[in-house]
N, C-alpha and C. Protein backbone atom coordinates (compact mmCIF):
# COMPACT_ATOMS: atom_id res chain seq x y z
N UNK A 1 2.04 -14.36 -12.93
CA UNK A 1 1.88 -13.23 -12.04
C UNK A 1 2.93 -13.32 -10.94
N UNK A 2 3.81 -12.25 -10.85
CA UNK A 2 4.67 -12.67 -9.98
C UNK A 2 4.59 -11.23 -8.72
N UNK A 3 4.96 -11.24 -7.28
CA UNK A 3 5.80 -9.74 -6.67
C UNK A 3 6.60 -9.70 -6.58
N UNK A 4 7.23 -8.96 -6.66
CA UNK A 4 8.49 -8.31 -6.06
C UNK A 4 8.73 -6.66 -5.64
N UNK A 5 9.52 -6.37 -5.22
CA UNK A 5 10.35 -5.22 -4.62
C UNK A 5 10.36 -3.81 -5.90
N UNK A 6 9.62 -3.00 -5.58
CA UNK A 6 9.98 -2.18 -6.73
C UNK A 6 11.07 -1.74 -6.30
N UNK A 7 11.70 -1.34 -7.62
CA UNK A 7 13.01 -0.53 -7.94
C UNK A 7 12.95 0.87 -8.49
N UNK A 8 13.60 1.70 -8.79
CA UNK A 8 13.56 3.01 -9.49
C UNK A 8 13.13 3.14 -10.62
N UNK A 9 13.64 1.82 -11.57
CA UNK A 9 13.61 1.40 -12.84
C UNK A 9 11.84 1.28 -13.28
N UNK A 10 11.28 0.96 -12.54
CA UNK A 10 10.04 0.73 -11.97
C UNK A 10 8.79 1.81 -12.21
N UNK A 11 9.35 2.88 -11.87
CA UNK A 11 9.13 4.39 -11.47
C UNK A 11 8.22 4.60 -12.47
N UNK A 12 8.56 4.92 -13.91
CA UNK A 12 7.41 5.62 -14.69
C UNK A 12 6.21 4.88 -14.96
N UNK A 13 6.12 3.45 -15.11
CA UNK A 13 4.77 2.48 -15.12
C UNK A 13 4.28 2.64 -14.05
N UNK A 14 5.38 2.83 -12.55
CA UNK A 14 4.55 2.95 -11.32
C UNK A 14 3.64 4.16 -11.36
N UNK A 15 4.21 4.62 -11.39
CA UNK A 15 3.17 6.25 -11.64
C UNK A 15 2.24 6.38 -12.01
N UNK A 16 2.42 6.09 -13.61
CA UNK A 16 0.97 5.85 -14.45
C UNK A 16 -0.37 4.66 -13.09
N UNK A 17 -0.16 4.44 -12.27
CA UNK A 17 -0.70 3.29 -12.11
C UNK A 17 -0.95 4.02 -10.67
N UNK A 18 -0.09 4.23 -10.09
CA UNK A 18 -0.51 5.45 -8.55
C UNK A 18 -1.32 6.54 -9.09
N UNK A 19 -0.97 7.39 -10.39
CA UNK A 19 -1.85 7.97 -10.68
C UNK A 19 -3.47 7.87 -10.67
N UNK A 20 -3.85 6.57 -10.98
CA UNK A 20 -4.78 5.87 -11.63
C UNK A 20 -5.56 5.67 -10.20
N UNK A 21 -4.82 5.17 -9.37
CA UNK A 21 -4.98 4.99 -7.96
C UNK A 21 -5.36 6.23 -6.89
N UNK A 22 -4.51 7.52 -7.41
CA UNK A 22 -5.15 9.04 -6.61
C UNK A 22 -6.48 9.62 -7.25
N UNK A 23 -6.82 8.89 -8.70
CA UNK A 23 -7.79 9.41 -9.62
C UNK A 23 -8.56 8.71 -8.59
N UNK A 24 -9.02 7.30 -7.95
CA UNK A 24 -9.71 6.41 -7.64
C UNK A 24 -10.28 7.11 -6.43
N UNK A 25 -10.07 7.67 -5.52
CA UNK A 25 -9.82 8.48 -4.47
C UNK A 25 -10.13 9.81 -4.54
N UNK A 26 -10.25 10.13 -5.95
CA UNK A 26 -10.82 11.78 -6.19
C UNK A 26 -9.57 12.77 -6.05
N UNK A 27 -8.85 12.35 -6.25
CA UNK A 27 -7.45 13.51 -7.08
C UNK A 27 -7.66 13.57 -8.27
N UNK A 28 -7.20 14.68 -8.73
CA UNK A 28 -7.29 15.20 -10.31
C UNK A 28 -6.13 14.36 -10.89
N UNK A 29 -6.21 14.10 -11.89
CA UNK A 29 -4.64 13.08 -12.89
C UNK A 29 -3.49 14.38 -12.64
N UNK A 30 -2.66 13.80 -11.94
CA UNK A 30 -1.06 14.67 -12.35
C UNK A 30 0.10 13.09 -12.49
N UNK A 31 0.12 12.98 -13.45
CA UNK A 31 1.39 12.15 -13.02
C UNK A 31 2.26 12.51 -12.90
N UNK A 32 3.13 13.77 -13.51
CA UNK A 32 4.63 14.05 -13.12
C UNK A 32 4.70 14.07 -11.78
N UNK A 33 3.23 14.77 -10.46
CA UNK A 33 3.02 15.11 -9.25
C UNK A 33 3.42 13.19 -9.06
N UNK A 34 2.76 12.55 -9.22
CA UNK A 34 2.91 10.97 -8.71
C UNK A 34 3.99 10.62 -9.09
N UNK A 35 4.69 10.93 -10.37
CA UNK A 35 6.04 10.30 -10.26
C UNK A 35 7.06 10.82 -9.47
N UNK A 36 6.74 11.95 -9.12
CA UNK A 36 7.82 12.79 -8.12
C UNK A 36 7.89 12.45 -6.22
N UNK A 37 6.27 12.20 -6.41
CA UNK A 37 6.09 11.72 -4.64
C UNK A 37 6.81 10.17 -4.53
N UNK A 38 6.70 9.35 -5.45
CA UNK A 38 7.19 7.81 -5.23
C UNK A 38 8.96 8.37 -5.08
N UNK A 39 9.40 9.38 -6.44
CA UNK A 39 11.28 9.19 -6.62
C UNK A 39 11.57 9.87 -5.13
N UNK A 40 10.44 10.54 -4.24
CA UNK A 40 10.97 10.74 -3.18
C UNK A 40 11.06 9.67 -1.83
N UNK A 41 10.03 9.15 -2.29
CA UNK A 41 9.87 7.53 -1.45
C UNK A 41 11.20 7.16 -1.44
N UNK A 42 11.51 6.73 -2.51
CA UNK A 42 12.59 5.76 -3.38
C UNK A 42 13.98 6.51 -2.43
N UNK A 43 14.12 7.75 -3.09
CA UNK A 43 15.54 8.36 -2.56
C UNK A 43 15.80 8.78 -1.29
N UNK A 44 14.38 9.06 -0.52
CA UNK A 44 14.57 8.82 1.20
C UNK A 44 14.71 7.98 1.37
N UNK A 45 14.49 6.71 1.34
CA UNK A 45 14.30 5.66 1.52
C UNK A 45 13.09 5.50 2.89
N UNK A 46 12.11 6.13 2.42
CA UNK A 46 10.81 6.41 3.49
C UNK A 46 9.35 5.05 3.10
N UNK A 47 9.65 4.38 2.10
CA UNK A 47 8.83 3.46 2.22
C UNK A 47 9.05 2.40 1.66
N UNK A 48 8.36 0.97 1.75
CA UNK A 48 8.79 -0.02 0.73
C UNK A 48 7.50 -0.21 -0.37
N UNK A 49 7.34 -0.57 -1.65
CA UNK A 49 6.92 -0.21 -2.16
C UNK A 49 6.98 -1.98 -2.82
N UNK A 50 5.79 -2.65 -3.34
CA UNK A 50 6.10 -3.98 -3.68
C UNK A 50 4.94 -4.08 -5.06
N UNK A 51 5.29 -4.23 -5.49
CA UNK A 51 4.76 -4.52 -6.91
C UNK A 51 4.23 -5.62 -7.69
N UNK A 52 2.81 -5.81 -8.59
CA UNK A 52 2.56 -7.17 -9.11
C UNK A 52 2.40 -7.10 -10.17
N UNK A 53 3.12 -8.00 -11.50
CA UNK A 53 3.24 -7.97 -12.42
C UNK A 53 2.31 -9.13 -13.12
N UNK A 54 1.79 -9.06 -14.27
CA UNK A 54 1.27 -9.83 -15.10
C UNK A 54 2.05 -9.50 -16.76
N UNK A 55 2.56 -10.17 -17.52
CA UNK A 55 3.22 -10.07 -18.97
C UNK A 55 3.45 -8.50 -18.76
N UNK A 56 4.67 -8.51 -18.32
CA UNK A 56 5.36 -7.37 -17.96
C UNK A 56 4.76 -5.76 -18.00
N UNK A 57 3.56 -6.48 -17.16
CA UNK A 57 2.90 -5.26 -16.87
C UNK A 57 2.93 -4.63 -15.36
N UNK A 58 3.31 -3.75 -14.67
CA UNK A 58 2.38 -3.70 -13.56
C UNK A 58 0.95 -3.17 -12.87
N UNK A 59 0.40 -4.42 -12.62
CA UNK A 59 -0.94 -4.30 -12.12
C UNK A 59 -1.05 -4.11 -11.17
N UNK A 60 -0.53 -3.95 -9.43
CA UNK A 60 -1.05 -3.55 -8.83
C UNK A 60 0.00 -2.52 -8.09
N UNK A 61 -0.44 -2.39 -6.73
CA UNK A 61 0.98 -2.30 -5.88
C UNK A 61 0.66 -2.29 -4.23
N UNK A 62 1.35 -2.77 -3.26
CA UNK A 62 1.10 -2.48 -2.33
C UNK A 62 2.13 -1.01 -1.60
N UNK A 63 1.97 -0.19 -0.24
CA UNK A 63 2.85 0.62 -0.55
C UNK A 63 3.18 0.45 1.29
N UNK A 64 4.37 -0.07 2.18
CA UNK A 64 4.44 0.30 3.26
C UNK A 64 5.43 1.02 3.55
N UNK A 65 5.10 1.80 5.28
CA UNK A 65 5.51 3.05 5.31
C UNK A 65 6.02 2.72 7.45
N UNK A 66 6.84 2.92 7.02
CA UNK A 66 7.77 2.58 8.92
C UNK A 66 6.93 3.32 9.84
N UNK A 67 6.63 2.56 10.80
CA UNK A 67 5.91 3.45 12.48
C UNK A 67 6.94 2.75 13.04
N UNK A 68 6.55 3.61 14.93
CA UNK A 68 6.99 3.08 15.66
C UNK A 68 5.97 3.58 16.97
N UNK A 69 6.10 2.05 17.27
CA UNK A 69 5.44 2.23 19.09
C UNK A 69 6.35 2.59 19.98
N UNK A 70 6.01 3.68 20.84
CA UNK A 70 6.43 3.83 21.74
C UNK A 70 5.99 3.15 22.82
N UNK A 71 4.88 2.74 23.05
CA UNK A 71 4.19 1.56 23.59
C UNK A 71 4.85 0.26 24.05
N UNK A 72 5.12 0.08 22.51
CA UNK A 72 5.34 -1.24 22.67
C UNK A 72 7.07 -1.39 22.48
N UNK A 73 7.60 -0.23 22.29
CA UNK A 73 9.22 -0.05 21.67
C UNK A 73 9.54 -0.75 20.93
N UNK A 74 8.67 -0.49 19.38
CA UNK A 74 9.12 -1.72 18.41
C UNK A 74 8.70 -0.80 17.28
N UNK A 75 9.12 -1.25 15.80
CA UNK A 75 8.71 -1.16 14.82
C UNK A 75 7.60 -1.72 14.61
N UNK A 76 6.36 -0.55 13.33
CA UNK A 76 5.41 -1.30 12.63
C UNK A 76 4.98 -0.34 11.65
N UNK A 77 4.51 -1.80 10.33
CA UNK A 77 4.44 -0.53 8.84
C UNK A 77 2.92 -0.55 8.94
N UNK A 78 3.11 1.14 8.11
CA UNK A 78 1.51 1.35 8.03
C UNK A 78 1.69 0.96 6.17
N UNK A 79 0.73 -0.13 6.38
CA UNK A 79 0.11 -0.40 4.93
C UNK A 79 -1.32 0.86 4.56
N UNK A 80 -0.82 1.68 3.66
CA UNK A 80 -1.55 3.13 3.26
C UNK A 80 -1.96 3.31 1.95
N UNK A 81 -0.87 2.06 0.84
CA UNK A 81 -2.25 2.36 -0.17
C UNK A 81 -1.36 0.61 -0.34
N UNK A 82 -2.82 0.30 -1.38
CA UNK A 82 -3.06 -0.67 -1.93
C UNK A 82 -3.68 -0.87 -2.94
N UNK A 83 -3.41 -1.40 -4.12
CA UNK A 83 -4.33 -0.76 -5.31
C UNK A 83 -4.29 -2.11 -6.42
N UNK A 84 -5.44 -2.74 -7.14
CA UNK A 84 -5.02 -3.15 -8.30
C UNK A 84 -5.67 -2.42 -9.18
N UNK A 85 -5.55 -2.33 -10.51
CA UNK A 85 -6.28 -1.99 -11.59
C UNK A 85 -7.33 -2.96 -11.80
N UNK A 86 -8.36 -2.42 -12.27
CA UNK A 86 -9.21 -3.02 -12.53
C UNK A 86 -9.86 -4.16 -13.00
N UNK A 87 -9.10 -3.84 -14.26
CA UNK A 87 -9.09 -5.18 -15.49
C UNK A 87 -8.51 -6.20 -14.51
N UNK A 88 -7.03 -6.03 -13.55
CA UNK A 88 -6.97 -7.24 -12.95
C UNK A 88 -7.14 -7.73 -11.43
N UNK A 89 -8.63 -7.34 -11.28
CA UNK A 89 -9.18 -7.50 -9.86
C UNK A 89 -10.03 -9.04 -9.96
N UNK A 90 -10.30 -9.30 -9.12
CA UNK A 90 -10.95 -10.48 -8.69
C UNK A 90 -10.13 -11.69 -8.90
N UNK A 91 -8.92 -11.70 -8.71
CA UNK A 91 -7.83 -12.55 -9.55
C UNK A 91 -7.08 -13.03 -8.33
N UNK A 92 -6.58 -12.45 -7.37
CA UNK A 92 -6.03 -12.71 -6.43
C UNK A 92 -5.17 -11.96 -6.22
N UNK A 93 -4.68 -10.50 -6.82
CA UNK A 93 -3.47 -9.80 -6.71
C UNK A 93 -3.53 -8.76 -5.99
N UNK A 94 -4.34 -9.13 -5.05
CA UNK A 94 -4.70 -7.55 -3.83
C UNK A 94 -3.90 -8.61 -2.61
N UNK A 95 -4.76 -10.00 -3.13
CA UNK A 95 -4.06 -11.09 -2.02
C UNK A 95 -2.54 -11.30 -1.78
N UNK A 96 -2.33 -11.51 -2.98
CA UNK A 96 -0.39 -11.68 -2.88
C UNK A 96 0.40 -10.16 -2.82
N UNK A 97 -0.28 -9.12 -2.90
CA UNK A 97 0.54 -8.44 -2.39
C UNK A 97 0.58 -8.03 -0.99
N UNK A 98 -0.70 -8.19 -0.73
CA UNK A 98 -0.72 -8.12 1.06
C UNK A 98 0.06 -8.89 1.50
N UNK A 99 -0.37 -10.44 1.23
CA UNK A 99 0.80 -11.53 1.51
C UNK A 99 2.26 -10.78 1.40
N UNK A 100 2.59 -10.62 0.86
CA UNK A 100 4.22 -10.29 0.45
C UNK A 100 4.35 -9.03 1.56
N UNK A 101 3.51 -8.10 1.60
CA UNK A 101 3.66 -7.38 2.71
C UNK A 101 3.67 -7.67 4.20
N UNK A 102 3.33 -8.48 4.53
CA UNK A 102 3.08 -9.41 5.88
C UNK A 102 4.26 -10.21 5.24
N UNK A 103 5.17 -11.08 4.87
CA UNK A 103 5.94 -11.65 5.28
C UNK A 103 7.28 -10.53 5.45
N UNK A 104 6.90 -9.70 4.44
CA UNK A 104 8.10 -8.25 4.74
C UNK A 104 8.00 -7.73 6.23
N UNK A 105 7.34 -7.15 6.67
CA UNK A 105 7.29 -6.85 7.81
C UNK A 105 7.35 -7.95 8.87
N UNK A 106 7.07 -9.12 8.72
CA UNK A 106 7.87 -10.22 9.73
C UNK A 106 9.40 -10.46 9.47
N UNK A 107 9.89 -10.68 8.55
CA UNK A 107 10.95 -10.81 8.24
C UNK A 107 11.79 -9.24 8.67
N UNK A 108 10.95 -8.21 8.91
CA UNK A 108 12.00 -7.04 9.54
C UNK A 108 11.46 -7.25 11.37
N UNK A 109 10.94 -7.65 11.42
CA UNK A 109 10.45 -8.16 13.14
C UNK A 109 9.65 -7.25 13.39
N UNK A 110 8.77 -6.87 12.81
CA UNK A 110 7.41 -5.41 12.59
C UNK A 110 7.10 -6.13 14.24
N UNK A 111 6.30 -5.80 14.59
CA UNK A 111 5.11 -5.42 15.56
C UNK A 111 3.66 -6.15 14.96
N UNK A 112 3.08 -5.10 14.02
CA UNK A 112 2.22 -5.29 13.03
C UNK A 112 1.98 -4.81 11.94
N UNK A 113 1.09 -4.69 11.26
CA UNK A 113 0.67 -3.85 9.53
C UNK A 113 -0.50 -3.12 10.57
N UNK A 114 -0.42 -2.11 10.04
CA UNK A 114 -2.32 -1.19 10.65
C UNK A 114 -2.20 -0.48 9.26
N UNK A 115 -3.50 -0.58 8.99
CA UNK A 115 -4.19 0.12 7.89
C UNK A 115 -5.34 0.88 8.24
N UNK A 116 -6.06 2.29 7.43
CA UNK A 116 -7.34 2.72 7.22
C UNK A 116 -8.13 2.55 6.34
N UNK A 117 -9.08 2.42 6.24
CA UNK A 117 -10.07 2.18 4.61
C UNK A 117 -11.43 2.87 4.75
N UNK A 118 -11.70 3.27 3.78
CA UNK A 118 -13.24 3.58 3.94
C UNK A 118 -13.38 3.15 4.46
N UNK A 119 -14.77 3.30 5.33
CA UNK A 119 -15.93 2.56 6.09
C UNK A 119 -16.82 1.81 4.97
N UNK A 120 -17.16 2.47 3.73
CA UNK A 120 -18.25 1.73 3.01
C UNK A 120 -17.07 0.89 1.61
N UNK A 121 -15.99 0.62 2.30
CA UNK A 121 -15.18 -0.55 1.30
C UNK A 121 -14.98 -1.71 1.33
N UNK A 122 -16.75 -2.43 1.95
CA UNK A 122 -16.58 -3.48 2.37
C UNK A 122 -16.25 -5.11 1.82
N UNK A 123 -15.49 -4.51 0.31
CA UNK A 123 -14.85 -5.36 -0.43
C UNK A 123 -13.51 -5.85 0.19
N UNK A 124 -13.17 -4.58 0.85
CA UNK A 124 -11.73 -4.68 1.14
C UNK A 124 -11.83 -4.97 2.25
N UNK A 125 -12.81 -5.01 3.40
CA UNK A 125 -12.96 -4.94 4.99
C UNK A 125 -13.11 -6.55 4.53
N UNK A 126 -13.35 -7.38 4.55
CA UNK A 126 -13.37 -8.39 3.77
C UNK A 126 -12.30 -9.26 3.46
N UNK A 127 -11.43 -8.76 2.66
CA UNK A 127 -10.29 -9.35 2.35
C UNK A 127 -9.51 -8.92 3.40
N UNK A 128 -9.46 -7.62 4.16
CA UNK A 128 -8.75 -7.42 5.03
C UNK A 128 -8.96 -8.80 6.53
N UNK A 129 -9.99 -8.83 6.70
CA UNK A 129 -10.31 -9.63 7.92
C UNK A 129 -10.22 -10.96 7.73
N UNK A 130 -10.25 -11.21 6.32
CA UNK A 130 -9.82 -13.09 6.18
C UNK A 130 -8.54 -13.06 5.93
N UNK A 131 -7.44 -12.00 5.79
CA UNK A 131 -6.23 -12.22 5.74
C UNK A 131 -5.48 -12.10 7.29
N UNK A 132 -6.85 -11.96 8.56
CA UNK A 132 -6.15 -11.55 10.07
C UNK A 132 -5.89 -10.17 10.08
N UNK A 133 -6.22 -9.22 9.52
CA UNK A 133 -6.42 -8.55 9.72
C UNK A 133 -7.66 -8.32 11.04
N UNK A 134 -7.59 -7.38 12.01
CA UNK A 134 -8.61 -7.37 13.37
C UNK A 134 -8.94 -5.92 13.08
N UNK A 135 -10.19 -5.67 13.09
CA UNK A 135 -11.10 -4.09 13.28
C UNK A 135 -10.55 -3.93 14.76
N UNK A 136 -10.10 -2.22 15.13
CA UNK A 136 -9.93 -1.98 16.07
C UNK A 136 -11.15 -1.41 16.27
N UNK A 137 -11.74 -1.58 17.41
CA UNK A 137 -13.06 -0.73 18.37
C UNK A 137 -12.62 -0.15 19.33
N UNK A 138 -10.99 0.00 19.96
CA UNK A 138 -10.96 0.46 21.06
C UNK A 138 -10.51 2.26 20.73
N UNK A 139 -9.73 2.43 19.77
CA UNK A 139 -9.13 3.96 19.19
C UNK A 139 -9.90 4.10 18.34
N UNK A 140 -10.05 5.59 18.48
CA UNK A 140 -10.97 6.68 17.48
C UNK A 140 -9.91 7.26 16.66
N UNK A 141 -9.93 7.66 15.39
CA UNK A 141 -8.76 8.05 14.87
C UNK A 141 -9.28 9.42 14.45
N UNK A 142 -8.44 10.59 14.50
CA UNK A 142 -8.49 12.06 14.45
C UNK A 142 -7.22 12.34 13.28
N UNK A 143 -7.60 13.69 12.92
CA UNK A 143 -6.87 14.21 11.21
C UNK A 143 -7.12 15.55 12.22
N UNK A 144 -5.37 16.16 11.59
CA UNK A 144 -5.50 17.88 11.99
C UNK A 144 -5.04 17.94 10.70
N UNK A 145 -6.17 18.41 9.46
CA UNK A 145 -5.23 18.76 8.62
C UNK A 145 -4.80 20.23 8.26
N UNK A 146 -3.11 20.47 7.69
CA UNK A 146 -3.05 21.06 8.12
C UNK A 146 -2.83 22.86 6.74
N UNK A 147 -3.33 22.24 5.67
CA UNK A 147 -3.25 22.86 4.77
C UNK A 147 -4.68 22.68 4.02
């Protein structure tokens, strides 16, 4: 089981697998729609995108995405999705890709990772908080959406 850095090359297994991941979440299956939102990731260069493989498969992915404090006048990524497949959960590959995401964002001199999750995903509230991850209690978070 290894991570690394997705690439473009990457792209159509990624999909199938983000797809799988917007199904999880209650989107209808489009993959051409998922392969088109990542090749725009990719060709803005608007997020980093890190990937975990088992016998040249990919099983999971983590996906971060650049902030910035004005606060604090620094960079920090929002970690926004995170996903393994199923078959290879309880294994450790939600772990090493977070890992790999936390040394990415130190190694760019982040600030921090902030994430959202369900409230009732307390699988992940869980893994989130033994990896240092901290529950904020002090901000309420608000959505204008706008479509």
């Amino acid at each position: 089981m290894i991570v690394r850095k997705a690439t473009t090359e990457d792209l159509n297994q990624l999909a199938i697998l983000f797809d799988e991941y917007r199904q999880f979440y209650g989107a209808s299956s489009n993959i051409q729609q998922s392969y088109n939102f990542l090749k725009q990731r990719f060709e803005n260069q608007q997020s980093v995108i890190f990937i975990h493989i088992k016998n040249d498969v990919i099983t999971g992915f983590v996906i971060l995405y650049l902030g910035f404090s004005s606060h604090a006048c620094s960079s920090y990524y929002i970690l926004d999705d995170v996903y393994v497949t199923p078959v290879y959960r309880r294994q450790g590959s939600a772990k090493q890709l977070i890992d790999t995401a936390i040394l990415f964002a130190q190694s760019e001199k982040a600030s921090r990772i902030s994430l959202e999750t369900q409230r009732s995903n307390f699988q992940s509230h869980q893994l989130y908080e033994k990896m240092g991850f901290v529950k904020d209690n002090e901000f309420q978070t608000y959505h204008c959406f706008l479509s």
